[in-house]
PDB file of N, CA and C in Angstrom:
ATOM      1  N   UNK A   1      11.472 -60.130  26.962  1.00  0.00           N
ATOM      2  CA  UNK A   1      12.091 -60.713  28.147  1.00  0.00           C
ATOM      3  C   UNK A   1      11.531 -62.099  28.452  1.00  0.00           C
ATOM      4  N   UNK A   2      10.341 -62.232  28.312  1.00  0.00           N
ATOM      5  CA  UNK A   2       9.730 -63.575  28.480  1.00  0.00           C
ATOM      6  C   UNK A   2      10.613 -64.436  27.501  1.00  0.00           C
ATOM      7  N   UNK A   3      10.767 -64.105  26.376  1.00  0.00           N
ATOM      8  CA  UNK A   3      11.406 -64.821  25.232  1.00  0.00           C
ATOM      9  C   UNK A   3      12.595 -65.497  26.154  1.00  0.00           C
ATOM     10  N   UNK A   4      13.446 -64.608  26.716  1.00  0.00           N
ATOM     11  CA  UNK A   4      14.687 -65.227  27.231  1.00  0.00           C
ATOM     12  C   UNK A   4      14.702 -66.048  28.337  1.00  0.00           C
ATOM     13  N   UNK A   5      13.315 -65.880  29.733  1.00  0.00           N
ATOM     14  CA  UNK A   5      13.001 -66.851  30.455  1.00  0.00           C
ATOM     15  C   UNK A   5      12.481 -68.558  29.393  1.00  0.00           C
ATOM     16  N   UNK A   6      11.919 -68.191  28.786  1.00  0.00           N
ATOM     17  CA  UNK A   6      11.909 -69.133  28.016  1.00  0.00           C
ATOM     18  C   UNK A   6      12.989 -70.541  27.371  1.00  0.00           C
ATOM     19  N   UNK A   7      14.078 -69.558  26.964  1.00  0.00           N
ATOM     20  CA  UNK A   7      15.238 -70.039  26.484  1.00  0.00           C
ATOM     21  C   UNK A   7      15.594 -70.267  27.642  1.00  0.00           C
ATOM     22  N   UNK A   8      15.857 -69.957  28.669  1.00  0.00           N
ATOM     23  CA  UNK A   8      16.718 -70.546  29.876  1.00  0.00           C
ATOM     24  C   UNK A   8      15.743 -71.737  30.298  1.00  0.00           C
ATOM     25  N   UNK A   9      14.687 -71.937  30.188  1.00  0.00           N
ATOM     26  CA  UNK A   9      13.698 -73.302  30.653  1.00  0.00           C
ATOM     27  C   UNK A   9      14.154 -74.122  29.474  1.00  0.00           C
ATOM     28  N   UNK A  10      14.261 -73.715  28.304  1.00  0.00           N
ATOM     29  CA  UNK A  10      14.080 -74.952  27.305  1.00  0.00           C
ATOM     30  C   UNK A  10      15.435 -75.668  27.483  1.00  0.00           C
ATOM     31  N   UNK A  11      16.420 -74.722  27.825  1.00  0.00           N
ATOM     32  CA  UNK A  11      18.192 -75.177  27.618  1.00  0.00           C
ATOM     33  C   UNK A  11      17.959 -76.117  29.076  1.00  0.00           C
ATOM     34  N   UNK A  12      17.785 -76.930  28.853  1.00  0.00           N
ATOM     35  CA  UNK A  12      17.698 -78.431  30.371  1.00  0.00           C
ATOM     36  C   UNK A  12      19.256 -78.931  29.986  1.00  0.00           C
ATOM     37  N   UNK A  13      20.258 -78.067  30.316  1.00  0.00           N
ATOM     38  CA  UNK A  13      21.691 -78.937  30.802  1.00  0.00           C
ATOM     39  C   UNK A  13      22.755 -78.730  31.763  1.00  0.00           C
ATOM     40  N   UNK A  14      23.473 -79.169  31.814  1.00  0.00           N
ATOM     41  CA  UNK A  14      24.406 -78.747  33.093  1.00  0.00           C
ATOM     42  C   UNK A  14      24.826 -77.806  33.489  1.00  0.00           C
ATOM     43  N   UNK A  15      24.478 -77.435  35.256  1.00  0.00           N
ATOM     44  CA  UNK A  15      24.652 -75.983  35.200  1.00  0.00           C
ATOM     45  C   UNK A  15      26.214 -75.805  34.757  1.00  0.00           C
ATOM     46  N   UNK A  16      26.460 -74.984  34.865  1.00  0.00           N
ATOM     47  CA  UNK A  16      27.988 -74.242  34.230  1.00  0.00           C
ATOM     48  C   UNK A  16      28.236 -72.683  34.514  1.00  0.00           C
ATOM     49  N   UNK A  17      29.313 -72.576  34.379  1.00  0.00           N
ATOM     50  CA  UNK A  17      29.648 -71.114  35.017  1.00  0.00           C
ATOM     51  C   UNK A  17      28.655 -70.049  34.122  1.00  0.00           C
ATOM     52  N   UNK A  18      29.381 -70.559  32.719  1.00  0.00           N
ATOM     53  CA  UNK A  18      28.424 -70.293  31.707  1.00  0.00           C
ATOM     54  C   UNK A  18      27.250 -69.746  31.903  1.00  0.00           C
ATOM     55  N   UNK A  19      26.393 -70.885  32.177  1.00  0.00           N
ATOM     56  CA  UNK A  19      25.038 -70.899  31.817  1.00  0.00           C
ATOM     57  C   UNK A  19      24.326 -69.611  33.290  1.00  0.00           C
ATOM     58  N   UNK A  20      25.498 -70.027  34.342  1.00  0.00           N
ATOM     59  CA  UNK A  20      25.189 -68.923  35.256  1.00  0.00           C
ATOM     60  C   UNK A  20      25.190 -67.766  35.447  1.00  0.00           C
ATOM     61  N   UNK A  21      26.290 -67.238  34.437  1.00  0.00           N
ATOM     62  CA  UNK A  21      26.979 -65.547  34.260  1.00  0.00           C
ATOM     63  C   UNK A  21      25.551 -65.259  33.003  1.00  0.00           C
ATOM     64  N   UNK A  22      25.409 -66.201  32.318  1.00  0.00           N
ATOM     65  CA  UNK A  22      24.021 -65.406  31.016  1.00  0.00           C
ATOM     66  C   UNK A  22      22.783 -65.323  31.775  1.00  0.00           C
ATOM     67  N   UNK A  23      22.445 -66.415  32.727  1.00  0.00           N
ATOM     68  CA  UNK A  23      21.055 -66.184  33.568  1.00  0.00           C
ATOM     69  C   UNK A  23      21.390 -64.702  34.662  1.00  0.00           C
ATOM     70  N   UNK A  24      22.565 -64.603  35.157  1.00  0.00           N
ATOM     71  CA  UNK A  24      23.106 -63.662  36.310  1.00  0.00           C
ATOM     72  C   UNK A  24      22.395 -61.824  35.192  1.00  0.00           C
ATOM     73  N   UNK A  25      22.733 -62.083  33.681  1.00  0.00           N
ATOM     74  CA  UNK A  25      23.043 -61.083  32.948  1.00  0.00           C
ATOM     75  C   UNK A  25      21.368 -60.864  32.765  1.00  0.00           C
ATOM     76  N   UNK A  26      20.989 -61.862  32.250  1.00  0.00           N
ATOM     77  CA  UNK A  26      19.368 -61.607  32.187  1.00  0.00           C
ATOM     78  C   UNK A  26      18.566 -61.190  33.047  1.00  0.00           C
ATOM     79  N   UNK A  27      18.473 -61.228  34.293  1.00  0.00           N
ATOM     80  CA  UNK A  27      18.406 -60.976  35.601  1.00  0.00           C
ATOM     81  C   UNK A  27      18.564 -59.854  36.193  1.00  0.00           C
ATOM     82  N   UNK A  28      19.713 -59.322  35.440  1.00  0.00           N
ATOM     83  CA  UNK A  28      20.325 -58.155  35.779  1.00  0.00           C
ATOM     84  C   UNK A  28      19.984 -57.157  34.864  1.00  0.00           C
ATOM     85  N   UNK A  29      19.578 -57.391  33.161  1.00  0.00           N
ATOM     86  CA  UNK A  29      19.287 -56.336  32.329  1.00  0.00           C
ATOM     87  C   UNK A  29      17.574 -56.569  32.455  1.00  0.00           C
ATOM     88  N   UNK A  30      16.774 -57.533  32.860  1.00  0.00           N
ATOM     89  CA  UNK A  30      15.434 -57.047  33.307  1.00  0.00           C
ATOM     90  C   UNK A  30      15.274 -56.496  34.668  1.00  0.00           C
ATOM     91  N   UNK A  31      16.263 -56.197  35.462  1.00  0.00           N
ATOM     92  CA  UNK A  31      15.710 -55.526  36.731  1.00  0.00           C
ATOM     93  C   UNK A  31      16.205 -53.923  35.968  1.00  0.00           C
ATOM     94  N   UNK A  32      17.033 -53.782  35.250  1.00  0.00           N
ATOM     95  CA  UNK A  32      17.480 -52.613  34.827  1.00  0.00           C
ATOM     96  C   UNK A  32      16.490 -52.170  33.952  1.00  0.00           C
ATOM     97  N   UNK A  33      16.146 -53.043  32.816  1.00  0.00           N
ATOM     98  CA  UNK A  33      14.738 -52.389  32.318  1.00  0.00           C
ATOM     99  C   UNK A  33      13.551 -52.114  32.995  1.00  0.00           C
ATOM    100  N   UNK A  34      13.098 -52.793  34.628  1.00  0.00           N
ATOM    101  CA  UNK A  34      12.161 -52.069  35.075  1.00  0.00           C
ATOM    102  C   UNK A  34      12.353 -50.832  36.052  1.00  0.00           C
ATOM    103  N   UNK A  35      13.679 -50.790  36.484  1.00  0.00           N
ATOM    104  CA  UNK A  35      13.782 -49.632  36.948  1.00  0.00           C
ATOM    105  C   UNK A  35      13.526 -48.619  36.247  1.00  0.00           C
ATOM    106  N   UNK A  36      13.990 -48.736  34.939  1.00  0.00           N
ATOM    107  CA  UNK A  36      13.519 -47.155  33.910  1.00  0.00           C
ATOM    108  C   UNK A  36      12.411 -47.369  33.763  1.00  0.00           C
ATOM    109  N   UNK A  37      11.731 -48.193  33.551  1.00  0.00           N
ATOM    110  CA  UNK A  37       9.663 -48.138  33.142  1.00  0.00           C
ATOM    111  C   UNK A  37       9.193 -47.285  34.188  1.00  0.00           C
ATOM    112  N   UNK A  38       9.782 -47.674  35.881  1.00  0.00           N
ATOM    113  CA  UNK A  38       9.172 -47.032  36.304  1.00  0.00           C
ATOM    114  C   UNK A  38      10.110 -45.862  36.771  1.00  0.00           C
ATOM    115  N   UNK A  39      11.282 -45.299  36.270  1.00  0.00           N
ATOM    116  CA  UNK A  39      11.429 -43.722  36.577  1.00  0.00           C
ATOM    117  C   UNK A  39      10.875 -43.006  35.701  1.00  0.00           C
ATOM    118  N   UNK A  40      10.527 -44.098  34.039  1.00  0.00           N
ATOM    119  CA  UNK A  40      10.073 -42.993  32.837  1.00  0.00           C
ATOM    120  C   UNK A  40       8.833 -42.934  33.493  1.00  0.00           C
ATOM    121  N   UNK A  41       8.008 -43.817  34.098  1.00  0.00           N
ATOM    122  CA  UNK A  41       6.171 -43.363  34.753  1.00  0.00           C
ATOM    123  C   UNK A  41       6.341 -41.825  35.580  1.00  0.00           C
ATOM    124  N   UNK A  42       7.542 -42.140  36.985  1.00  0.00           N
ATOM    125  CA  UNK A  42       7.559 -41.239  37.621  1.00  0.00           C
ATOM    126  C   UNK A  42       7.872 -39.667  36.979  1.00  0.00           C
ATOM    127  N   UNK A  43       8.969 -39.822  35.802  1.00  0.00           N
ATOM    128  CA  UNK A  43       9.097 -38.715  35.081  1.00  0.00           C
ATOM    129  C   UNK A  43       7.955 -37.844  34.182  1.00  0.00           C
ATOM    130  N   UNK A  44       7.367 -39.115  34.028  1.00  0.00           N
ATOM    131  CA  UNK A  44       6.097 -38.705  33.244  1.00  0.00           C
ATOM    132  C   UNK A  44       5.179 -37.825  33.841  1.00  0.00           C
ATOM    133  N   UNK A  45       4.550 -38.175  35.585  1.00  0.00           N
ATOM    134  CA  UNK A  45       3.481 -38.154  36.371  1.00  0.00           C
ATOM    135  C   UNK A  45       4.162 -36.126  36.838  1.00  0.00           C
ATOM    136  N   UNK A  46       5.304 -36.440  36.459  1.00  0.00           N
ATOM    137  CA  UNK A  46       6.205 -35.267  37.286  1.00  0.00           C
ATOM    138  C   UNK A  46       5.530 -34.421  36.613  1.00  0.00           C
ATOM    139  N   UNK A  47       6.218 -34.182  34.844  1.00  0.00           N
ATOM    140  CA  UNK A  47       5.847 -33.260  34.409  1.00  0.00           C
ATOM    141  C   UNK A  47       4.395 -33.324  33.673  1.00  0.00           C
ATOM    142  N   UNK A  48       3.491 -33.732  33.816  1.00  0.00           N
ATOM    143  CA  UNK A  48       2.181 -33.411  33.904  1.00  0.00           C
ATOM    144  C   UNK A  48       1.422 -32.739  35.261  1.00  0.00           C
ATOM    145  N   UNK A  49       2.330 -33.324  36.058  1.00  0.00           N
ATOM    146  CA  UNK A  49       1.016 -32.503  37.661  1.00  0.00           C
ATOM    147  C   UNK A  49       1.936 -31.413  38.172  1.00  0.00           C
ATOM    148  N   UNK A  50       3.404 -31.526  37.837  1.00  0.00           N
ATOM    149  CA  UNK A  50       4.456 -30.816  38.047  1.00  0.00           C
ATOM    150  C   UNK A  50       4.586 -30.804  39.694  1.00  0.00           C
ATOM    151  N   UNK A  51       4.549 -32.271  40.319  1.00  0.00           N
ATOM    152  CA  UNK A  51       4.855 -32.361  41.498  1.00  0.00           C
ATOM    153  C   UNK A  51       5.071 -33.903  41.955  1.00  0.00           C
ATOM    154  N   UNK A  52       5.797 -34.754  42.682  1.00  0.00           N
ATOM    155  CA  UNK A  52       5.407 -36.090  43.051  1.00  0.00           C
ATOM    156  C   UNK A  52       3.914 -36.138  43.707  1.00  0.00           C
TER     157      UNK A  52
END
């Protein structure tokens, strides 16, 4: 994910609908990947103590 913050710093050009719907998408599939990190933690913590 860093990789792709990356690429959006290096690309220095005009904003564009474009360039807004791929940052909107990146944005949107790293908040989606940390929501599962942390339901797989919570799933995890579950079935080891077998309680929140």
């Amino acid at each position: 994910f860093p990789s792709a913050f990356d690429f959006g710093l290096e690309c220095q050009v005009p904003p564009s609908g474009f360039n807004l719907g791929f940052l909107l998408q990146v944005l949107s599939s790293v908040e989606l990947w940390m929501q599962n990190r942390i339901l797989e933690n919570l799933l995890d913590r579950v079935s080891v103590t077998g309680k929140l």
